[in-house]
C-alpha atoms as a PDB file:
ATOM      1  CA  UNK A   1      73.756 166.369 132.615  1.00  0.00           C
ATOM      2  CA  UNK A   2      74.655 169.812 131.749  1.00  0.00           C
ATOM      3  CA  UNK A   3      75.981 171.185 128.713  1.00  0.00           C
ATOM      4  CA  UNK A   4      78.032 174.512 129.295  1.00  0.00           C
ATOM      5  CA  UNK A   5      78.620 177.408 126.953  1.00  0.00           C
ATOM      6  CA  UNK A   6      82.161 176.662 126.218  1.00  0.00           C
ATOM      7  CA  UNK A   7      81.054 173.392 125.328  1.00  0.00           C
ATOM      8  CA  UNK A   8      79.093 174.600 122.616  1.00  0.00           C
ATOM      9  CA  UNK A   9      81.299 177.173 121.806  1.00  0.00           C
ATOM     10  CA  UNK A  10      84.228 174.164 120.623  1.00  0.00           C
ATOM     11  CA  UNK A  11      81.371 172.050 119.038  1.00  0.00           C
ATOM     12  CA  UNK A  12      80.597 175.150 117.125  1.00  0.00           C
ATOM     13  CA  UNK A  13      84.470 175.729 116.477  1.00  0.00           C
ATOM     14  CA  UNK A  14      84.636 171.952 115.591  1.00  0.00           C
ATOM     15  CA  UNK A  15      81.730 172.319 113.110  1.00  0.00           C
ATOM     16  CA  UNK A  16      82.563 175.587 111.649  1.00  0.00           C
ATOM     17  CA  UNK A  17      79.923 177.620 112.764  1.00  0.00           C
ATOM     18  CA  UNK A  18      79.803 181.045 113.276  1.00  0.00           C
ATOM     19  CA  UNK A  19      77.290 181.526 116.419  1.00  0.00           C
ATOM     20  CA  UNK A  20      75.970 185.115 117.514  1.00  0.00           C
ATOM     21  CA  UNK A  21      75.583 185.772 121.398  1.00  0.00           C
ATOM     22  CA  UNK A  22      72.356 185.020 121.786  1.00  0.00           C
ATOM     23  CA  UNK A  23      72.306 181.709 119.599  1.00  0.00           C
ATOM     24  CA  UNK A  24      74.707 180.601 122.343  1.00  0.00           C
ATOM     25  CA  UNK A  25      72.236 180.928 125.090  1.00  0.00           C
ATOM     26  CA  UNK A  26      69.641 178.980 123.032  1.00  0.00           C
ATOM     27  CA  UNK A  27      71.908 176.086 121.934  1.00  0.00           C
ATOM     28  CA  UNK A  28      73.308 175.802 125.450  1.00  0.00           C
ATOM     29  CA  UNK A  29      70.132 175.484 126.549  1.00  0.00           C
ATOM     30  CA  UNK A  30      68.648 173.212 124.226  1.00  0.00           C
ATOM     31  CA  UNK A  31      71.716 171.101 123.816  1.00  0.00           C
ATOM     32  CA  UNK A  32      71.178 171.178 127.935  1.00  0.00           C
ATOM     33  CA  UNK A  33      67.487 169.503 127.320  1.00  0.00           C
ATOM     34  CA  UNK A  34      68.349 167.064 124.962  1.00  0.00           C
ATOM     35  CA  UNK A  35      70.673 165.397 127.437  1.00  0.00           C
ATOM     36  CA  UNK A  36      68.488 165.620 130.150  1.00  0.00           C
ATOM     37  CA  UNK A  37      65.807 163.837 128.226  1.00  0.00           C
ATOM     38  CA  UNK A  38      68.701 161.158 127.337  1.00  0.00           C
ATOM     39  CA  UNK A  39      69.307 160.393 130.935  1.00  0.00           C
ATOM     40  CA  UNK A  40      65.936 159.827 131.596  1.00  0.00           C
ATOM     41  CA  UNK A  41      65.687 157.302 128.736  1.00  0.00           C
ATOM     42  CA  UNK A  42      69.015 155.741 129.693  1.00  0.00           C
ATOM     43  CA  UNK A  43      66.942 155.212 132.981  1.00  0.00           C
ATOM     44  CA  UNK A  44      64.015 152.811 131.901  1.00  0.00           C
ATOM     45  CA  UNK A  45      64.580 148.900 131.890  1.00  0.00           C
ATOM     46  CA  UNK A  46      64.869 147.782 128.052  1.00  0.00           C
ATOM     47  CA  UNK A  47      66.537 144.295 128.798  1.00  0.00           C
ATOM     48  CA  UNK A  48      63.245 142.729 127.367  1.00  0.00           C
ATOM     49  CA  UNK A  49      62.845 144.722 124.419  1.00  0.00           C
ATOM     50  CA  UNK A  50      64.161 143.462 121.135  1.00  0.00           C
ATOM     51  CA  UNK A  51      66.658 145.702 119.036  1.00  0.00           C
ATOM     52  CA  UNK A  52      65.542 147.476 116.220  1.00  0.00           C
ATOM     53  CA  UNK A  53      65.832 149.915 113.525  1.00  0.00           C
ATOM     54  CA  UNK A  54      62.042 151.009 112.905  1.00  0.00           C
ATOM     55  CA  UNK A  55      59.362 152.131 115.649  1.00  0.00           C
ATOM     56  CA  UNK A  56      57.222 150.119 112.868  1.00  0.00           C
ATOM     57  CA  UNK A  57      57.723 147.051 110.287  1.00  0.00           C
ATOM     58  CA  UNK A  58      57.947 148.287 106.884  1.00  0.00           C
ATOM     59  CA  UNK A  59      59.066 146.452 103.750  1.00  0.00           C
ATOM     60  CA  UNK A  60      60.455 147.876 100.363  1.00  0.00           C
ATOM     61  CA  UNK A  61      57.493 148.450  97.921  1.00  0.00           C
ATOM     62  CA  UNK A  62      59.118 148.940  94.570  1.00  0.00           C
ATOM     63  CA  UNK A  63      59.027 146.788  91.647  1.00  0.00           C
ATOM     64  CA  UNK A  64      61.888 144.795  90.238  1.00  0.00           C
ATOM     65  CA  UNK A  65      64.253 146.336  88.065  1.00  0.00           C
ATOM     66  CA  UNK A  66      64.043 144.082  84.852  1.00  0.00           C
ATOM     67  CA  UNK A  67      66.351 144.966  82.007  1.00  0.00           C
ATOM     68  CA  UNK A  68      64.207 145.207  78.644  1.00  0.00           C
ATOM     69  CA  UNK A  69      65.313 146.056  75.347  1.00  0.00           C
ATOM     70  CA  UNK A  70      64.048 149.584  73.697  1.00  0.00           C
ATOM     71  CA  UNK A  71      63.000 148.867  69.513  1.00  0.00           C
ATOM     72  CA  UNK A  72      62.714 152.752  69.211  1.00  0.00           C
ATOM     73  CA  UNK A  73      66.403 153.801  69.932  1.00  0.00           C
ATOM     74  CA  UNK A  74      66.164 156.690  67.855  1.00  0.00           C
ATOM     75  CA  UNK A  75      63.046 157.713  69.264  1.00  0.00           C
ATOM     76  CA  UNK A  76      64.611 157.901  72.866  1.00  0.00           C
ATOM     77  CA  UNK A  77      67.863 159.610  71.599  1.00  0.00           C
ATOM     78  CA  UNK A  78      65.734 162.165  69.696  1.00  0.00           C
ATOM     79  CA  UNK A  79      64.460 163.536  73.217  1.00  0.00           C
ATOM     80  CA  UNK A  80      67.967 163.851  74.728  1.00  0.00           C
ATOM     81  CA  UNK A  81      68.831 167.550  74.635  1.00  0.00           C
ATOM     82  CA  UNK A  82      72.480 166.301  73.277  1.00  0.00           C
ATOM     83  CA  UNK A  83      73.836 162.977  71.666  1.00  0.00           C
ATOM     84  CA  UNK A  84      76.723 162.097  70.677  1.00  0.00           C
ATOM     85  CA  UNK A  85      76.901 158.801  68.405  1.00  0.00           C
ATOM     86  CA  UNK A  86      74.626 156.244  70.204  1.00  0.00           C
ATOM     87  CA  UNK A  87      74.586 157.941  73.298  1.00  0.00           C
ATOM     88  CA  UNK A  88      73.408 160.872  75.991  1.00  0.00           C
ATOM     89  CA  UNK A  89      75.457 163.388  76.338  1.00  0.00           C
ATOM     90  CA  UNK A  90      75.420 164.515  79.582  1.00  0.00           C
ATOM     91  CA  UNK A  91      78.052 167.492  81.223  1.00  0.00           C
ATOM     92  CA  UNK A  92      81.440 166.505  82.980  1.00  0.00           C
ATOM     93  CA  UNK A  93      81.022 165.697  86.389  1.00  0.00           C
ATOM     94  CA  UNK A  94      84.442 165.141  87.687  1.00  0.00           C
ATOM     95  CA  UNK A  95      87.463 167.507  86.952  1.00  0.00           C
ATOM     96  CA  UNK A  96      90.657 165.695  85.639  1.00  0.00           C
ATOM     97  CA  UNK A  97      92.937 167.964  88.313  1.00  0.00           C
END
């Protein structure tokens, strides 16, 4: 499969990119390869092979999250650039507009 210039040129549109001239001719070209190489994959027999999401098994490593209870509250809020009452205060995120 082929990929043509004006091709790229409305994915680029699409995507608002500004491409120069000669990043055309590269993406055209490379876009060009990548599909190639998808053909040929879309050629071998996988009707024996099992889906899956990872080349490799892998588990999650991390340790549970267990809630515990902090004697030194003072001590934590003391290291908080600003508090206000019992709390952090942290800046505004999210505009009212």
């Amino acid at each position: 499969m082929t990929i043509y210039r004006e091709q790229v040129l409305k994915v680029a549109h699409l995507a608002r990119l500004k491409l120069e001239p000669e990043e055309e001719d590269k993406f055209t070209t490379q876009l060009s390869s990548i599909l190639e190489y998808v053909q040929q994959l879309s050629e071998l027999d996988t009707e024996k092979v099992a889906p899956t999401t990872r080349a490799i098994e892998i588990s999650n490593i991390t340790r549970n999250d267990n809630l515990e209870a902090f004697p030194q509250r003072e001590e934590i809020l003391s290291c908080a650039p600003e508090q206000e009452g019992d709390f952090f205060k942290v800046p505004k995120i999210m505009s009212q507009e």
